[in-house]
PDB file of N, CA and C in Angstrom:
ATOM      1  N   UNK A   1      -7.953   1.726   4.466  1.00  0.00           N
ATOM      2  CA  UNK A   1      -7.152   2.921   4.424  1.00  0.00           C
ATOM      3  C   UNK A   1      -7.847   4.072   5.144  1.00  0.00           C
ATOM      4  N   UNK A   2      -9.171   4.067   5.134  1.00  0.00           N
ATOM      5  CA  UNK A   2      -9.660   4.857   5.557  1.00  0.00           C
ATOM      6  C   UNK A   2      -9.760   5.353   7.376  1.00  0.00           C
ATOM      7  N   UNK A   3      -8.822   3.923   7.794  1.00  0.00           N
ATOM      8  CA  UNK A   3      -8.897   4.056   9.537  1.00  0.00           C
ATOM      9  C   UNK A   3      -7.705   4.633  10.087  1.00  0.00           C
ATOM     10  N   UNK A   4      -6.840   4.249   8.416  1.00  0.00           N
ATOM     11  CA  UNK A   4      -5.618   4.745   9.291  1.00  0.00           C
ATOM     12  C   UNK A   4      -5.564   6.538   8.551  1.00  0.00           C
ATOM     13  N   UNK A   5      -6.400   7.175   7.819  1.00  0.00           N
ATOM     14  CA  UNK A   5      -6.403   8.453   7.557  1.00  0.00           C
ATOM     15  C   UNK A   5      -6.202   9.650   8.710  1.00  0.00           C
ATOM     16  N   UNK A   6      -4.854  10.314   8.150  1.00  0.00           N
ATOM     17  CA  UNK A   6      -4.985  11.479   9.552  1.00  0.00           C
ATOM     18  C   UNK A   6      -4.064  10.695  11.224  1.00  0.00           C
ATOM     19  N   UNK A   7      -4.016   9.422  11.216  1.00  0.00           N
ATOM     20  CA  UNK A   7      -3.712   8.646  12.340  1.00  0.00           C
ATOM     21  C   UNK A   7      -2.163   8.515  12.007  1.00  0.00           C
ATOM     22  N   UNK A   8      -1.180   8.571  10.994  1.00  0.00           N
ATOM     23  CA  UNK A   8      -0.285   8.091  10.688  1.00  0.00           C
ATOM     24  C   UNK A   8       0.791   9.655  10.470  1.00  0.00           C
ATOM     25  N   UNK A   9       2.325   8.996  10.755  1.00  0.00           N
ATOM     26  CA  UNK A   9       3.319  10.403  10.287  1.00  0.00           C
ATOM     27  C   UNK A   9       3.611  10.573   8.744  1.00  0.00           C
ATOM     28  N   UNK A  10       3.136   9.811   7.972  1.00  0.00           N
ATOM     29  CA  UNK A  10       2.672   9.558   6.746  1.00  0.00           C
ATOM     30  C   UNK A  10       1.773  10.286   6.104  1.00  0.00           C
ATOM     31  N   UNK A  11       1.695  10.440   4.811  1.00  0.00           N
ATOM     32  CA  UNK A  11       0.412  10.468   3.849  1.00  0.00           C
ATOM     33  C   UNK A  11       0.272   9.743   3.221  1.00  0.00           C
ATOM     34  N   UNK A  12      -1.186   9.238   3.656  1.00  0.00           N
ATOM     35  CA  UNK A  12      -1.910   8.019   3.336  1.00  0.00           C
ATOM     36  C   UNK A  12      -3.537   8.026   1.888  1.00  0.00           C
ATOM     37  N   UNK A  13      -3.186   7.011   0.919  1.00  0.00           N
ATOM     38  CA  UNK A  13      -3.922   7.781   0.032  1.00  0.00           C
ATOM     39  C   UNK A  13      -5.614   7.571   0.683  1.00  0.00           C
ATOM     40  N   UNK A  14      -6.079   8.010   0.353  1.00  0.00           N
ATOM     41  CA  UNK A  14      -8.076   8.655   0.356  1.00  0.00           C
ATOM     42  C   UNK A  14      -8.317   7.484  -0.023  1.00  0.00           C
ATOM     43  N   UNK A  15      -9.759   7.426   0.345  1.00  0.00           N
ATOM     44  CA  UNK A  15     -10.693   6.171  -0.098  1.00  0.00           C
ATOM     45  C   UNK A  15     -11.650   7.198  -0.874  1.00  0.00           C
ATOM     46  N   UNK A  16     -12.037   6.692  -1.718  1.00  0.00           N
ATOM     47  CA  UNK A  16     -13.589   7.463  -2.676  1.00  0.00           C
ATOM     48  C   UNK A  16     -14.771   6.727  -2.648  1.00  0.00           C
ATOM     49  N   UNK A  17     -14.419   5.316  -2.623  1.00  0.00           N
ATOM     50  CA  UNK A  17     -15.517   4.435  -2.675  1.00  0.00           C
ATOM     51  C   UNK A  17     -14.936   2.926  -2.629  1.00  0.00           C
ATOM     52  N   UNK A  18     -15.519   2.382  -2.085  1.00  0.00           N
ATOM     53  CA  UNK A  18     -15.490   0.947  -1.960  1.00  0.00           C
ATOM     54  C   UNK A  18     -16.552  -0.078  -1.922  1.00  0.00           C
ATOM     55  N   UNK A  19     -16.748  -1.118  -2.277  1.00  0.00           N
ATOM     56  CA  UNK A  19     -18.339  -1.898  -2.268  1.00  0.00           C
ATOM     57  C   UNK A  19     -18.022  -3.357  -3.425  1.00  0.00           C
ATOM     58  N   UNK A  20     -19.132  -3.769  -3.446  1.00  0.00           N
ATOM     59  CA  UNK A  20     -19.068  -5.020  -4.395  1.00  0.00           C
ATOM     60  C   UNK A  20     -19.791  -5.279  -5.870  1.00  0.00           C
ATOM     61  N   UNK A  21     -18.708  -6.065  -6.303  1.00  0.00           N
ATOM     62  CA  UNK A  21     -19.953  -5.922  -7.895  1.00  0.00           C
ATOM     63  C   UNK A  21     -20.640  -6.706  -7.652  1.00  0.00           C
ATOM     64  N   UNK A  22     -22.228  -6.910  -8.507  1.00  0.00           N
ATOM     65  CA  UNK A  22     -23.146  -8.224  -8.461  1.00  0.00           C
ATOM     66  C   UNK A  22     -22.449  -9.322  -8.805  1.00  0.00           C
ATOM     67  N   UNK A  23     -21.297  -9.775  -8.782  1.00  0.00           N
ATOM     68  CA  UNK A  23     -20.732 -10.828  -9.076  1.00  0.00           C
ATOM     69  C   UNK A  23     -20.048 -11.413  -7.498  1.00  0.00           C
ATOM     70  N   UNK A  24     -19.849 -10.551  -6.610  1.00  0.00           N
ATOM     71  CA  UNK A  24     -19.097 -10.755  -5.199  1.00  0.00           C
ATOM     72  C   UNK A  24     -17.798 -10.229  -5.502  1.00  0.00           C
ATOM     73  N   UNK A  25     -17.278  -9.858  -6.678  1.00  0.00           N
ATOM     74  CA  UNK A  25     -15.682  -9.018  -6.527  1.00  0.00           C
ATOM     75  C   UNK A  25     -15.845  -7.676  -5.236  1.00  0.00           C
ATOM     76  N   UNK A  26     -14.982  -7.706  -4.767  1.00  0.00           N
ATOM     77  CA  UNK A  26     -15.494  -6.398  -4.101  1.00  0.00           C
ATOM     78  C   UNK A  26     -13.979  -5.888  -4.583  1.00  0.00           C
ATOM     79  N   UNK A  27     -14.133  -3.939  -4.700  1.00  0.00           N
ATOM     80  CA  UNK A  27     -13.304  -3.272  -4.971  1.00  0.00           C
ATOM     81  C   UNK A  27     -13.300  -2.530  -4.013  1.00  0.00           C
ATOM     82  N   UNK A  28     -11.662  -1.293  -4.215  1.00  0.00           N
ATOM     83  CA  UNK A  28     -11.771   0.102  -3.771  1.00  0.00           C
ATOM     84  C   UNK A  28     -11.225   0.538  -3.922  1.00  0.00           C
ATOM     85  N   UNK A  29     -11.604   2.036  -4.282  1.00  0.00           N
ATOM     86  CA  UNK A  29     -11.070   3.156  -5.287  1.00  0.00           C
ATOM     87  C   UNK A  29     -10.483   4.224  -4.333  1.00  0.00           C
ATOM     88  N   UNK A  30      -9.121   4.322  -4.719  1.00  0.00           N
ATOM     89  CA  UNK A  30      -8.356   5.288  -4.253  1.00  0.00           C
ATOM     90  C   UNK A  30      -7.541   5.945  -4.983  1.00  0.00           C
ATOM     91  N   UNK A  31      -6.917   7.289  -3.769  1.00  0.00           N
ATOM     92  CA  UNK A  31      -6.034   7.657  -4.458  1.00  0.00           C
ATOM     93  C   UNK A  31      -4.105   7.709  -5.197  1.00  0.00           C
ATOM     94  N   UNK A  32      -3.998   8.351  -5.645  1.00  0.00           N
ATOM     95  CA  UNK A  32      -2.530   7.740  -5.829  1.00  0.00           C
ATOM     96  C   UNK A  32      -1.693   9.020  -5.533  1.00  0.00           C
ATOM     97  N   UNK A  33      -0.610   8.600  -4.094  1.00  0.00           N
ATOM     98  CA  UNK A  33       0.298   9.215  -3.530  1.00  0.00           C
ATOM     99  C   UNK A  33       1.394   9.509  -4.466  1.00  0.00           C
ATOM    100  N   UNK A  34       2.002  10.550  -5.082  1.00  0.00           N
ATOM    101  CA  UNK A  34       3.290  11.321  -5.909  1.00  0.00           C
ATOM    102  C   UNK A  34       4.469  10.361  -4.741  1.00  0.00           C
ATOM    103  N   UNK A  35       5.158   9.814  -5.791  1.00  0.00           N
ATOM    104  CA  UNK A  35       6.390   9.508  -5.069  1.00  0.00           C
ATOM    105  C   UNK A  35       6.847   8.100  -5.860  1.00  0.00           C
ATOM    106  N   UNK A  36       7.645   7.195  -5.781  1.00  0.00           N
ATOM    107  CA  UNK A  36       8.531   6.059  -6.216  1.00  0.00           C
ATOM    108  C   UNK A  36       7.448   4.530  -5.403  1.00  0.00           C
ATOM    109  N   UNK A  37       7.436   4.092  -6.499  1.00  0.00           N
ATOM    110  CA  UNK A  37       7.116   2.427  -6.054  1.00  0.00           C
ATOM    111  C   UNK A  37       7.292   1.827  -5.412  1.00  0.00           C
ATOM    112  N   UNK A  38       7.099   0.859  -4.318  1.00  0.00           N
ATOM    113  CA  UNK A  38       7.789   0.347  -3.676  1.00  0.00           C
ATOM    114  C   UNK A  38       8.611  -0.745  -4.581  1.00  0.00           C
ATOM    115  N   UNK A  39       7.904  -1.475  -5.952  1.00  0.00           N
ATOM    116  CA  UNK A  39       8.376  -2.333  -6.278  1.00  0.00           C
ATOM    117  C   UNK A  39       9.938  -1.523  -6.580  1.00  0.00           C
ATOM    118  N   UNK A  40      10.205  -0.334  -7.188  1.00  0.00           N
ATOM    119  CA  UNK A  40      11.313  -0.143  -7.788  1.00  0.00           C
ATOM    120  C   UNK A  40      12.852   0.724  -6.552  1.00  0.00           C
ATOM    121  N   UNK A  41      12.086   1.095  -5.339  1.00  0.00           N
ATOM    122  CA  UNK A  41      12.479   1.323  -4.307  1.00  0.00           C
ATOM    123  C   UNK A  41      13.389  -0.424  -3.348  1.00  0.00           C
ATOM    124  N   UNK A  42      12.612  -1.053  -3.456  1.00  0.00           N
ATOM    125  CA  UNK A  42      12.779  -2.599  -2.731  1.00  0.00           C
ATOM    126  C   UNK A  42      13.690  -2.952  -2.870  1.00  0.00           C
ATOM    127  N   UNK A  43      14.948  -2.908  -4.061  1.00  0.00           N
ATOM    128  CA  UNK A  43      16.214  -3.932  -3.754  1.00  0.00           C
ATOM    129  C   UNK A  43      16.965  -2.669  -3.351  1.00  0.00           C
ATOM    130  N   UNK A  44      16.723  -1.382  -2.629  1.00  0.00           N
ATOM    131  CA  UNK A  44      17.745  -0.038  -1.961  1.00  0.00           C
ATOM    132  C   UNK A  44      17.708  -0.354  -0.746  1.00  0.00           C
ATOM    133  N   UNK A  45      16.296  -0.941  -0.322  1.00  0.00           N
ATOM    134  CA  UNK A  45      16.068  -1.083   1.004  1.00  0.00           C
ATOM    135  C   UNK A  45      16.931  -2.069   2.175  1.00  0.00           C
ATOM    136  N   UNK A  46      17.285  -1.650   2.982  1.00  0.00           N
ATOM    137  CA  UNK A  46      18.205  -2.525   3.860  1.00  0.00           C
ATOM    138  C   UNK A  46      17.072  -4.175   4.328  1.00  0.00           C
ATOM    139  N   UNK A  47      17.820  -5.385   4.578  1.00  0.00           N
ATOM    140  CA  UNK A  47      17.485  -5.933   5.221  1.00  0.00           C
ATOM    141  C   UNK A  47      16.410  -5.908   6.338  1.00  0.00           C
ATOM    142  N   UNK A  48      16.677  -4.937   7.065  1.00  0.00           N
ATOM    143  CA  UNK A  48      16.112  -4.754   8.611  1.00  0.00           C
ATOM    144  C   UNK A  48      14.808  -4.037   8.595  1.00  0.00           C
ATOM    145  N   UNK A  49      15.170  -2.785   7.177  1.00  0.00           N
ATOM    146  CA  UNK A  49      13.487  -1.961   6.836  1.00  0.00           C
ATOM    147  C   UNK A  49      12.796  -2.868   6.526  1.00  0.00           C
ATOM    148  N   UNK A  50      13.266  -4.259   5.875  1.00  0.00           N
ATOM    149  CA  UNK A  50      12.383  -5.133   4.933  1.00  0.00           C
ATOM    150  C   UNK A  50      11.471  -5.777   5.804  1.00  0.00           C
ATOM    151  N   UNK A  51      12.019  -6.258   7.081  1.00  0.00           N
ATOM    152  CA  UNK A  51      11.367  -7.128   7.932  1.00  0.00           C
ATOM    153  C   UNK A  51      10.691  -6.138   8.512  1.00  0.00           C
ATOM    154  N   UNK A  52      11.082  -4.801   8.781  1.00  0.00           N
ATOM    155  CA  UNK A  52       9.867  -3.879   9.311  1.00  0.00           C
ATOM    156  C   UNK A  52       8.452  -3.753   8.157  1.00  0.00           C
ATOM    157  N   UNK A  53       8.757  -4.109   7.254  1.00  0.00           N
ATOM    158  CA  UNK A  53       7.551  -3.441   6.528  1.00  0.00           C
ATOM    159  C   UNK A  53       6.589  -5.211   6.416  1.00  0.00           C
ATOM    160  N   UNK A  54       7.211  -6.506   6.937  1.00  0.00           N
ATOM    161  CA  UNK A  54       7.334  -7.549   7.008  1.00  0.00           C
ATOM    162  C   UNK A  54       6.989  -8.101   5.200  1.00  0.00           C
ATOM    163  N   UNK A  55       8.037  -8.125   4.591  1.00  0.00           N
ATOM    164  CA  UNK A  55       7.846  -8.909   3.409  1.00  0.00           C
ATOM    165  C   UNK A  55       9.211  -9.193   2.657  1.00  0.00           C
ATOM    166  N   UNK A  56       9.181 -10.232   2.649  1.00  0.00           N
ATOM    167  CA  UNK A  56      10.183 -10.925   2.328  1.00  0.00           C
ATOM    168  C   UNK A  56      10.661 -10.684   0.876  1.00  0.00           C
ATOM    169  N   UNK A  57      12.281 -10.338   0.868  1.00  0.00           N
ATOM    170  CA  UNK A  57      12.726  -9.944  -0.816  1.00  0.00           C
ATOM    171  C   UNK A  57      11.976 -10.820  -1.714  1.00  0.00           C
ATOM    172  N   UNK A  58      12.361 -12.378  -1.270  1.00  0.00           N
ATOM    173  CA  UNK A  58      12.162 -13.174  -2.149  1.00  0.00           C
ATOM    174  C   UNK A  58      10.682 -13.045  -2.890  1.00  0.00           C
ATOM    175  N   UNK A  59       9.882 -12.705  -2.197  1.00  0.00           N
ATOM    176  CA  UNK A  59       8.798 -12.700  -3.124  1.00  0.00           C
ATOM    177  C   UNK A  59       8.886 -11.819  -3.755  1.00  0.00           C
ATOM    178  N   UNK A  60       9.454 -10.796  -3.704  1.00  0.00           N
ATOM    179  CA  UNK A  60       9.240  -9.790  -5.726  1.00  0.00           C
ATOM    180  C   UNK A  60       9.721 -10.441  -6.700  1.00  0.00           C
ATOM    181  N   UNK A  61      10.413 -11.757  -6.294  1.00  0.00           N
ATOM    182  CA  UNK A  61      10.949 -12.082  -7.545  1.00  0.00           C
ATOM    183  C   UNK A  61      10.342 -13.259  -8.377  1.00  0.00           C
TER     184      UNK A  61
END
């Protein structure tokens, strides 16, 4: 997230930190953009946005 910061017509959330636990999980901590879900936004969305954002209905379900 952090490459596409500032690069996009969007607001894109912040990175704070990212790295790995001593176990090999690796995480990263961000922030959270004000606005609607995509999960609960997704069955409004037309066909054609869907394949733009490339993900197929069928998998939310």
């Amino acid at each position: 997230m952090s490459h596409l910061d500032g690069r996009l017509p969007v607001r894109t959330p912040r990175v704070h930190a990212a790295g790995a636990y001593e176990n090999g999980w690796r995480y990263v901590l961000m922030s959270r953009l004000p606005g609607e879900e995509l999960v609960a936004a997704w069955p409004r969305i037309p066909r054609a946005g869907c394949r733009r954002v490339g993900w197929s209905r069928s998998r939310t379900s």
